[in-house]
N, C-alpha and C. Protein backbone atom coordinates (compact mmCIF):
# COMPACT_ATOMS: atom_id res chain seq x y z
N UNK A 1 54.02 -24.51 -13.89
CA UNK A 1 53.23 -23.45 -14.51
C UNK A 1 52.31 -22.81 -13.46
N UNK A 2 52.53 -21.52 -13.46
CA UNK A 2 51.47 -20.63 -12.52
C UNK A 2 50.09 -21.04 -12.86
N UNK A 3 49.20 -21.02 -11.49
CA UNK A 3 47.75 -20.79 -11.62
C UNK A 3 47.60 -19.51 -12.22
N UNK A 4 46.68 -19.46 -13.47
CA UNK A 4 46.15 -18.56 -13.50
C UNK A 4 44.56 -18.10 -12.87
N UNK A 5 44.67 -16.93 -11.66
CA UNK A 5 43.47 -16.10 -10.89
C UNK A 5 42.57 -15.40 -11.48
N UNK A 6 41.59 -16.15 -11.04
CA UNK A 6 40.50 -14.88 -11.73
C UNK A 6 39.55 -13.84 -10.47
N UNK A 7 39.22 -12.89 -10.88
CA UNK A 7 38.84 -12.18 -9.93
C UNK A 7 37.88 -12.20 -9.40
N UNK A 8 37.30 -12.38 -7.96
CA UNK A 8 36.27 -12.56 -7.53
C UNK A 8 34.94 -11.97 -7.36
N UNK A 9 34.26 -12.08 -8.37
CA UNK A 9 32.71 -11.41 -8.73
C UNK A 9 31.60 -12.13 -7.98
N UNK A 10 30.17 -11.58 -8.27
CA UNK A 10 29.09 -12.17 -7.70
C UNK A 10 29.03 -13.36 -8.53
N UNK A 11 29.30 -13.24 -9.88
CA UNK A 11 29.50 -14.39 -10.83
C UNK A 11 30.11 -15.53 -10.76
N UNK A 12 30.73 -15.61 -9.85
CA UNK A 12 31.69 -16.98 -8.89
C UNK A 12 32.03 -16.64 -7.68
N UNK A 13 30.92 -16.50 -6.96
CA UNK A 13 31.17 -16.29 -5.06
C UNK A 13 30.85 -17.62 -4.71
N UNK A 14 31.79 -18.39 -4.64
CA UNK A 14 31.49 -19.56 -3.60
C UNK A 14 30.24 -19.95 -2.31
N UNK A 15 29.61 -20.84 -2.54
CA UNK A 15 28.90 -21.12 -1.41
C UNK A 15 29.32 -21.17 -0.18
N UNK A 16 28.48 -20.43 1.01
CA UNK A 16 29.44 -20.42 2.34
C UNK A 16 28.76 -21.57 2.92
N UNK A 17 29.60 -22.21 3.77
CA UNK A 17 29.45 -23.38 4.39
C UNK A 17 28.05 -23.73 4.99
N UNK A 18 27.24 -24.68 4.48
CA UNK A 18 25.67 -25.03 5.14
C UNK A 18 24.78 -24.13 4.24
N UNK A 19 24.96 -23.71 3.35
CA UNK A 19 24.15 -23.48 2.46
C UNK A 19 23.53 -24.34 1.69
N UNK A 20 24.16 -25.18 1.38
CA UNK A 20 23.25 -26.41 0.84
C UNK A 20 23.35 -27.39 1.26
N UNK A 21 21.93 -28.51 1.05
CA UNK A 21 21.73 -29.53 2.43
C UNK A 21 21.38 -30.59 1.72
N UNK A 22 21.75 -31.60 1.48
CA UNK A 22 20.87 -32.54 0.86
C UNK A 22 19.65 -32.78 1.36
N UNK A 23 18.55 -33.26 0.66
CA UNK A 23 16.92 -33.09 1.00
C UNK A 23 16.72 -34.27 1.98
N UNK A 24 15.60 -34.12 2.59
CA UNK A 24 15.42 -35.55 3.20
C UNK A 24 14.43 -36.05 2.67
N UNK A 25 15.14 -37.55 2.77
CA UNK A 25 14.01 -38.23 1.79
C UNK A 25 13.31 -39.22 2.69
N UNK A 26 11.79 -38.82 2.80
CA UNK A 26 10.78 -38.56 3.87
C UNK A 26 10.49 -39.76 3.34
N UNK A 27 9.50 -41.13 4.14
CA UNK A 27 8.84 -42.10 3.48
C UNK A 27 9.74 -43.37 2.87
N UNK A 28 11.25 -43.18 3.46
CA UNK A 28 11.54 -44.63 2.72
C UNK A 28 12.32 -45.46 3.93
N UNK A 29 11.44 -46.05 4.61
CA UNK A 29 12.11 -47.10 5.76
C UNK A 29 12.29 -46.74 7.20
N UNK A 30 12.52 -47.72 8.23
CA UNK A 30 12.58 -47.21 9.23
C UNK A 30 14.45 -46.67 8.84
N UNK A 31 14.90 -47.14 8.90
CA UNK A 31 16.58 -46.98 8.85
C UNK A 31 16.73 -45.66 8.65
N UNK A 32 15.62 -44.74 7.96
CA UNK A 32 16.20 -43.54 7.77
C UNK A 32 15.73 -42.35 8.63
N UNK A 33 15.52 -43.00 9.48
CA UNK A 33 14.73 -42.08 10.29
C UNK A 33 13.72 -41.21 10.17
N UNK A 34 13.02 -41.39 8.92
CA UNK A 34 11.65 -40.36 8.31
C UNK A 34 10.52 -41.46 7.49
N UNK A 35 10.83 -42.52 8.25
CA UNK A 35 10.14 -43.98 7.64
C UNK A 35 8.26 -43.94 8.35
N UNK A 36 7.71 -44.81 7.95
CA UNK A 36 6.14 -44.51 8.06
C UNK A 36 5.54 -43.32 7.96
N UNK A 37 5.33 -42.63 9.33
CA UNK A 37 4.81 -41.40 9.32
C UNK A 37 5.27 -40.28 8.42
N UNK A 38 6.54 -40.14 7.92
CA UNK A 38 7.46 -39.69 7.38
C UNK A 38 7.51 -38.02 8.08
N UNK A 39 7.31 -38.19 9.07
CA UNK A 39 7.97 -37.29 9.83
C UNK A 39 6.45 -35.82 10.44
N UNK A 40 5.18 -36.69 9.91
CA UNK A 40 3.85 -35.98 10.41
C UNK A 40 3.55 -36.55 11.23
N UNK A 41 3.59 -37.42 12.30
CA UNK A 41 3.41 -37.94 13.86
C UNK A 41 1.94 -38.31 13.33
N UNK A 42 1.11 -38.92 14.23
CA UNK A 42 0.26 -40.00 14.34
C UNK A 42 -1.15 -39.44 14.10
N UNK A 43 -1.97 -39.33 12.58
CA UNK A 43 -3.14 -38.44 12.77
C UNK A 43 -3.25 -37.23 12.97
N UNK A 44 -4.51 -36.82 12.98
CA UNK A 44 -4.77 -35.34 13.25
C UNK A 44 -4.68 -34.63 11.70
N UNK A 45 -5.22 -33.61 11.75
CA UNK A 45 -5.33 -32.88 10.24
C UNK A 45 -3.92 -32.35 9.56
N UNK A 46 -2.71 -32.17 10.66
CA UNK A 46 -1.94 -31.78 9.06
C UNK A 46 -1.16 -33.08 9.37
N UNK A 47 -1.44 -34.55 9.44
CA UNK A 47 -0.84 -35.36 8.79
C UNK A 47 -1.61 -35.81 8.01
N UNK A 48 -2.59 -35.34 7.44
CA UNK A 48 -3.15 -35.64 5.80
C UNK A 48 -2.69 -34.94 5.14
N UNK A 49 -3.30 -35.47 3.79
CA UNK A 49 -1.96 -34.81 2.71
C UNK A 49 -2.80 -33.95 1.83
N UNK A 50 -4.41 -32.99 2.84
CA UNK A 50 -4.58 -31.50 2.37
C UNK A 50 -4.40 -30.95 3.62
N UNK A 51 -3.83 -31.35 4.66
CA UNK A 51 -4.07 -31.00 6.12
C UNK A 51 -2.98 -29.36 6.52
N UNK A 52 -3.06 -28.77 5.37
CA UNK A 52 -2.14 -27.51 5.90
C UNK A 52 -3.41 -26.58 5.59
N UNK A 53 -3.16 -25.64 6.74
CA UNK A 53 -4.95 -24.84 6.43
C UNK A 53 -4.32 -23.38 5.97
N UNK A 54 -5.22 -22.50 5.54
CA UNK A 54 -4.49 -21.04 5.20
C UNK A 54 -4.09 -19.94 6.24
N UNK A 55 -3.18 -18.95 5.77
CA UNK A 55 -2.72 -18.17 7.33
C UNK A 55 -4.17 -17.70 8.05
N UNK A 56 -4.35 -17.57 9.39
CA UNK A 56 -5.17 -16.95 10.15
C UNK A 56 -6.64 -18.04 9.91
N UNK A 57 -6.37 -19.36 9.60
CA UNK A 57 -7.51 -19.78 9.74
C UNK A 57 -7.59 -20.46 11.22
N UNK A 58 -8.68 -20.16 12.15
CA UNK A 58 -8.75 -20.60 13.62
C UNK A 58 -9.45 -21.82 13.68
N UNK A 59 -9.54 -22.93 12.72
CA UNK A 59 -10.59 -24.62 12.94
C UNK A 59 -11.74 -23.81 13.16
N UNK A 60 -12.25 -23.09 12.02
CA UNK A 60 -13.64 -22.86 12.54
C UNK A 60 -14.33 -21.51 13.09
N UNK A 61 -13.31 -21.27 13.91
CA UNK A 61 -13.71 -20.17 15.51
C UNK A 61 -13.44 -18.89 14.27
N UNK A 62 -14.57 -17.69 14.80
CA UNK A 62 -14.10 -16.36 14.44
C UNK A 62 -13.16 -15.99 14.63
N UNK A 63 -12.38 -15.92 13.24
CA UNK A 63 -11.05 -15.16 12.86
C UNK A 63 -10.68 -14.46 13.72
N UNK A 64 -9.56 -13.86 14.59
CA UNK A 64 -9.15 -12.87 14.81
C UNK A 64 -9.13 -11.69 14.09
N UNK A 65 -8.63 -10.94 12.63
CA UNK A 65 -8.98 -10.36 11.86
C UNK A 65 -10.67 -9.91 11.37
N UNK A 66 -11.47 -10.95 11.75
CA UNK A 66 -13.19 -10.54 11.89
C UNK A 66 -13.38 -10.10 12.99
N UNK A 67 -13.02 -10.34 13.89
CA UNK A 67 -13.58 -10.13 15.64
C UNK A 67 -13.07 -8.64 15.22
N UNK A 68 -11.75 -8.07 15.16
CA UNK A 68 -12.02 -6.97 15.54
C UNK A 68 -11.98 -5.78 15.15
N UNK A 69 -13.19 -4.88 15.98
CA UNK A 69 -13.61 -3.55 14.49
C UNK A 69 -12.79 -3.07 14.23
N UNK A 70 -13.39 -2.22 12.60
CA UNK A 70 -12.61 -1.83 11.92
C UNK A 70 -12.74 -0.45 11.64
N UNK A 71 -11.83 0.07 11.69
CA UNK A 71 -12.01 1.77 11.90
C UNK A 71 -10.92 2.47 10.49
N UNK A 72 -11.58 3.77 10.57
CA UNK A 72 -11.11 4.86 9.28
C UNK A 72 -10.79 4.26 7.54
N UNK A 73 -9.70 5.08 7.67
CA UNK A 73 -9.26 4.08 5.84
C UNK A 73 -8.07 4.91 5.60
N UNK A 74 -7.03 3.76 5.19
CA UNK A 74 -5.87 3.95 4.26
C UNK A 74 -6.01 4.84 2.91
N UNK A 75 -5.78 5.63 2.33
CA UNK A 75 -5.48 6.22 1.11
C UNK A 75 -4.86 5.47 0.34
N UNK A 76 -4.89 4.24 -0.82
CA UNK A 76 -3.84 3.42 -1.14
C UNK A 76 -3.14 4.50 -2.30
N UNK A 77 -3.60 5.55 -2.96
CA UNK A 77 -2.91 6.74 -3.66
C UNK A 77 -2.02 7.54 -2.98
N UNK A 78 -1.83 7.67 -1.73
CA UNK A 78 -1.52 8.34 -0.87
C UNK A 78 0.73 8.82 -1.41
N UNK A 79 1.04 9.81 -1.64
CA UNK A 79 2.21 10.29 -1.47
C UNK A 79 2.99 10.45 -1.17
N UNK A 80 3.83 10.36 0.22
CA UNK A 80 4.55 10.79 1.06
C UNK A 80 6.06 11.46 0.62
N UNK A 81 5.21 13.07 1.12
CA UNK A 81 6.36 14.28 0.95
C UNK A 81 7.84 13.63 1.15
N UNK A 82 9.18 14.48 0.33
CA UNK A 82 10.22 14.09 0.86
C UNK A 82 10.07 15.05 1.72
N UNK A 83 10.92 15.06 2.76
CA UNK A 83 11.52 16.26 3.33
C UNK A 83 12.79 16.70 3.32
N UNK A 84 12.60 18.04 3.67
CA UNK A 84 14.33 18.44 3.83
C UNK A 84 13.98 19.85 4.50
N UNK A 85 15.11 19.69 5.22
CA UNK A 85 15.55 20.88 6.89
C UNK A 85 15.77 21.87 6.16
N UNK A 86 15.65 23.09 6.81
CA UNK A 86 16.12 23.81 6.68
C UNK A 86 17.38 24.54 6.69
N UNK A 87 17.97 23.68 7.34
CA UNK A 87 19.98 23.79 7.91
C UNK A 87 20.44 23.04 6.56
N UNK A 88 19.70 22.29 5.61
CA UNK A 88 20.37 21.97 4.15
C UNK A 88 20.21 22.57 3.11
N UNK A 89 18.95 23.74 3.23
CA UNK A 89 19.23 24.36 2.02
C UNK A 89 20.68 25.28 2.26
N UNK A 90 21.35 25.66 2.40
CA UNK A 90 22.28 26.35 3.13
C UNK A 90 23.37 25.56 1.57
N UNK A 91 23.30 24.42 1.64
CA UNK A 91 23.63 23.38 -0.05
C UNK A 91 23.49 24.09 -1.26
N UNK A 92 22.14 24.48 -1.48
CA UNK A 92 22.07 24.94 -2.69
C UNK A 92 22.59 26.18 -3.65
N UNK A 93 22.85 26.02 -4.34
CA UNK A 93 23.86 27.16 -4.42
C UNK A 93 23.25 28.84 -4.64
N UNK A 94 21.96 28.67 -5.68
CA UNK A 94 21.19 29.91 -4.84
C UNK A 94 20.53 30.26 -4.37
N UNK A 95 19.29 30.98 -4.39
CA UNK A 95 18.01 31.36 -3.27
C UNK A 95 17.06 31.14 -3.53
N UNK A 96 16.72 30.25 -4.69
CA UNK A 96 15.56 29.64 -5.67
C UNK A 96 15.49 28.31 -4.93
N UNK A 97 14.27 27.95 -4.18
CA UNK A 97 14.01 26.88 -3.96
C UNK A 97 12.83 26.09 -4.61
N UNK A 98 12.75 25.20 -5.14
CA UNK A 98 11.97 24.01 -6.14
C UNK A 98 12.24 23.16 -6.39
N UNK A 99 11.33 21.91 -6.72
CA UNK A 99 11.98 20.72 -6.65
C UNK A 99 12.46 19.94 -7.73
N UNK A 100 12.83 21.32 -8.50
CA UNK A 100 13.84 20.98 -9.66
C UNK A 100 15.42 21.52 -8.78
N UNK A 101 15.60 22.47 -8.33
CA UNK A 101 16.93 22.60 -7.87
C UNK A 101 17.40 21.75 -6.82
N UNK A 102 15.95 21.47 -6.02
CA UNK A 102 16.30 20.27 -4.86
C UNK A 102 16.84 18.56 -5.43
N UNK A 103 16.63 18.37 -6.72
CA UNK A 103 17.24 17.64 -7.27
C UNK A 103 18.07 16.99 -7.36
N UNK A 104 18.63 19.09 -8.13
CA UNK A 104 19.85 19.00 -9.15
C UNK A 104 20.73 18.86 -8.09
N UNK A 105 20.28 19.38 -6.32
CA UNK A 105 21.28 19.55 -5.43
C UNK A 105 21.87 18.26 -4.80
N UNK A 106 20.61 16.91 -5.13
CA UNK A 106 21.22 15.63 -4.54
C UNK A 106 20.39 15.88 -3.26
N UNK A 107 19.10 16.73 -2.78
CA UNK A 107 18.73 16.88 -1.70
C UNK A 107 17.18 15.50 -1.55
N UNK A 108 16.66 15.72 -2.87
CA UNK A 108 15.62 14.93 -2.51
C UNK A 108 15.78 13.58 -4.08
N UNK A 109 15.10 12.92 -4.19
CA UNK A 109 15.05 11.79 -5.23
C UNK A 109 14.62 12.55 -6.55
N UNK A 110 13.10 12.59 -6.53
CA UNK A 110 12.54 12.89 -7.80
C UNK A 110 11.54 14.70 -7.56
N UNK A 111 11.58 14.95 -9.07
CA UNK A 111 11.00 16.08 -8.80
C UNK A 111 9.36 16.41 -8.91
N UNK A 112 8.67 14.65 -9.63
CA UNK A 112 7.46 14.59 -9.57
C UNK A 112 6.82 14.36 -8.18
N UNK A 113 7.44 14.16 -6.78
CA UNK A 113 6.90 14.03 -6.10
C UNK A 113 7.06 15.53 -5.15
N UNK A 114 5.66 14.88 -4.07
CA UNK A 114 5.86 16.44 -3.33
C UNK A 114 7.09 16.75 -2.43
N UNK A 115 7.04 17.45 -1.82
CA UNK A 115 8.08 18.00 -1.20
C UNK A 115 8.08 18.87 -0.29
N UNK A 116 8.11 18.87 1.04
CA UNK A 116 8.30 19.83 2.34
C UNK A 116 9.46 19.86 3.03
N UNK A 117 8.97 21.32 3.29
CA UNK A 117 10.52 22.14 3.94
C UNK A 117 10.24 22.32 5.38
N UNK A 118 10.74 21.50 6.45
CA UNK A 118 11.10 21.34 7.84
C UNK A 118 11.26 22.37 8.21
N UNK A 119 11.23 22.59 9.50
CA UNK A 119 11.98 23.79 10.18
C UNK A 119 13.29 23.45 11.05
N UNK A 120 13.64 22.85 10.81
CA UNK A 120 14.84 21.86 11.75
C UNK A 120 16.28 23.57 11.07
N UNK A 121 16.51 24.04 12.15
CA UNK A 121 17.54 24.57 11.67
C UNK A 121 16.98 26.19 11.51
N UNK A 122 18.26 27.16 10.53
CA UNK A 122 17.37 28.50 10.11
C UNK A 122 18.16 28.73 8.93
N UNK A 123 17.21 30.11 8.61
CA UNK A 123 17.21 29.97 6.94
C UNK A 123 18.46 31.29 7.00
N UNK A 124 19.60 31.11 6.23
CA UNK A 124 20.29 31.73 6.08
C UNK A 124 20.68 32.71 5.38
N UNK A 125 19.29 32.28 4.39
CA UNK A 125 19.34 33.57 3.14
C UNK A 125 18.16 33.94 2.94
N UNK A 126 18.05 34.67 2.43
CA UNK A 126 15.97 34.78 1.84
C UNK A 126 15.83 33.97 0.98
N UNK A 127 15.01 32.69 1.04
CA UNK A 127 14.60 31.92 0.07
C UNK A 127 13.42 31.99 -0.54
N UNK A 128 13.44 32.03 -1.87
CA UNK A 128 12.29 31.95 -2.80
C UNK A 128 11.89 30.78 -2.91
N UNK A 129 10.67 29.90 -2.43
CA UNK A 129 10.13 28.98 -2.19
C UNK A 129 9.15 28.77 -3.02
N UNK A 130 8.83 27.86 -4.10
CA UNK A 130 7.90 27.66 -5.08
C UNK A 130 7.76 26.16 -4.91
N UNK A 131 6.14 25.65 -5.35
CA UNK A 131 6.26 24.68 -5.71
C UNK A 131 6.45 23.34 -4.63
N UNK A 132 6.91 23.95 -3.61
CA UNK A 132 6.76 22.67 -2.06
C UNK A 132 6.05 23.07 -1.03
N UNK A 133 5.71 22.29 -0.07
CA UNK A 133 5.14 22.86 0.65
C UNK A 133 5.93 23.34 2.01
N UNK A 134 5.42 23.99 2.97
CA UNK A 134 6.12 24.33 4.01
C UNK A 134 5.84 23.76 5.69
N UNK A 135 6.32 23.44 6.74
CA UNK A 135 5.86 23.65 8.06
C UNK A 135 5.55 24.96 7.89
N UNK A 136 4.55 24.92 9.24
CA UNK A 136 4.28 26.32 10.09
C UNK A 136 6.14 27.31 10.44
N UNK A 137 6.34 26.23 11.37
CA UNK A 137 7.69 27.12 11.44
C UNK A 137 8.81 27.17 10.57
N UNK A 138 8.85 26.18 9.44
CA UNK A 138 9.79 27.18 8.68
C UNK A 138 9.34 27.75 7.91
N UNK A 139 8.12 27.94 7.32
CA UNK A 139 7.55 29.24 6.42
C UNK A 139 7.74 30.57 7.35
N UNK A 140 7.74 30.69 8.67
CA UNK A 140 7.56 31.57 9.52
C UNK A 140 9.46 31.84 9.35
N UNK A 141 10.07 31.04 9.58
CA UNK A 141 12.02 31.21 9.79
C UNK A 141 11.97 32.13 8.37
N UNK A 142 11.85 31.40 7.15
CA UNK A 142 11.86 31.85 5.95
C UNK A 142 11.57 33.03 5.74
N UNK A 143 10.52 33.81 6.27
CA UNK A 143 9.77 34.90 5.78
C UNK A 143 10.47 36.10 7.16
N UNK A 144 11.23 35.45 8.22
CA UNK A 144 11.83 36.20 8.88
C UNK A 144 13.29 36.68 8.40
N UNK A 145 13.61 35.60 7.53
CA UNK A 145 14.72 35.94 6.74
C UNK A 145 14.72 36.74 5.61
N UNK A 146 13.23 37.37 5.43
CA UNK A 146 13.15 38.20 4.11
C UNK A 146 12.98 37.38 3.46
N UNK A 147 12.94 36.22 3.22
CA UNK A 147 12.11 35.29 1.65
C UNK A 147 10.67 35.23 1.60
N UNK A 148 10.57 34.21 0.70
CA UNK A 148 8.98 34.41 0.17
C UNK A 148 8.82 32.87 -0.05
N UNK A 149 7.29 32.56 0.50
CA UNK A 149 7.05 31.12 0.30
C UNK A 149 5.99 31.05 -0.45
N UNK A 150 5.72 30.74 -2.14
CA UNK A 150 4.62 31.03 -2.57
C UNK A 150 3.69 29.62 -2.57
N UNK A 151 2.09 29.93 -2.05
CA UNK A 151 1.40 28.45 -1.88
C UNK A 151 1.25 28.31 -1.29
């Protein structure tokens, strides 16, 4: 009688070789090679058993992270524009640019976020520009092409 195959999913991907290890079992004898000490060597603070200290703690000494100054500030609200060139609107199918058509075109992700137009490239048609923002030079390409960048 034939094996019957089943098809290979994430749902039964075999373990690849050395992925799993049996544990060592620390503390039982010399014979096992992790006997007495169980494998923390002789004294000193992390062979006690609170002896692991937290990241960046120096025994004491001023932190690295305190020592040194601290300058300006992060925005943690902060946005970051998509972009897109100017050699891709050339994609869209008409001369309405916004970041509802930049979308629909597969050019940027979402249309709640902001959005700037590069100058990488030139503008091939007059584009009507609403709603994103622009570089210096491609608002300048744009408006040489006869479009309009409003904002």
């Amino acid at each position: 009688m034939a094996e019957e195959r089943t098809a290979l999913g994430l749902h039964n991907l075999p373990k690849p070789r050395g992925a799993t290890t049996t544990a060592k079992r620390k503390g039982r004898g010399p014979g096992s090679g992790l006997g007495k000490t169980a494998g923390r060597g002789h004294k000193g603070q992390r062979a006690r058993a609170s002896g692991n200290v937290r990241p960046g703690f120096e025994g004491g000494q001023m932190p690295l992270i305190r020592r040194v100054p601290k300058r300006g500030f992060t925005n943690p609200f902060r946005e970051a524009a998509q972009a897109v060139n100017l050699k891709d609107l050339t994609r869209l199918p008409g001369t309405e640019v916004t970041p509802a058509t930049l979308v629909a075109a597969g050019m940027v992700n979402r249309a709640d976020r902001p959005v700037k137009i590069l100058g990488t490239g030139d503008a091939t048609r007059a584009y009507a520009v609403s709603g994103c923002r622009c570089s210096a030079s491609a608002r300048a390409k744009i408006e040489q092409a006869g479009g309009q960048v409003e904002g």
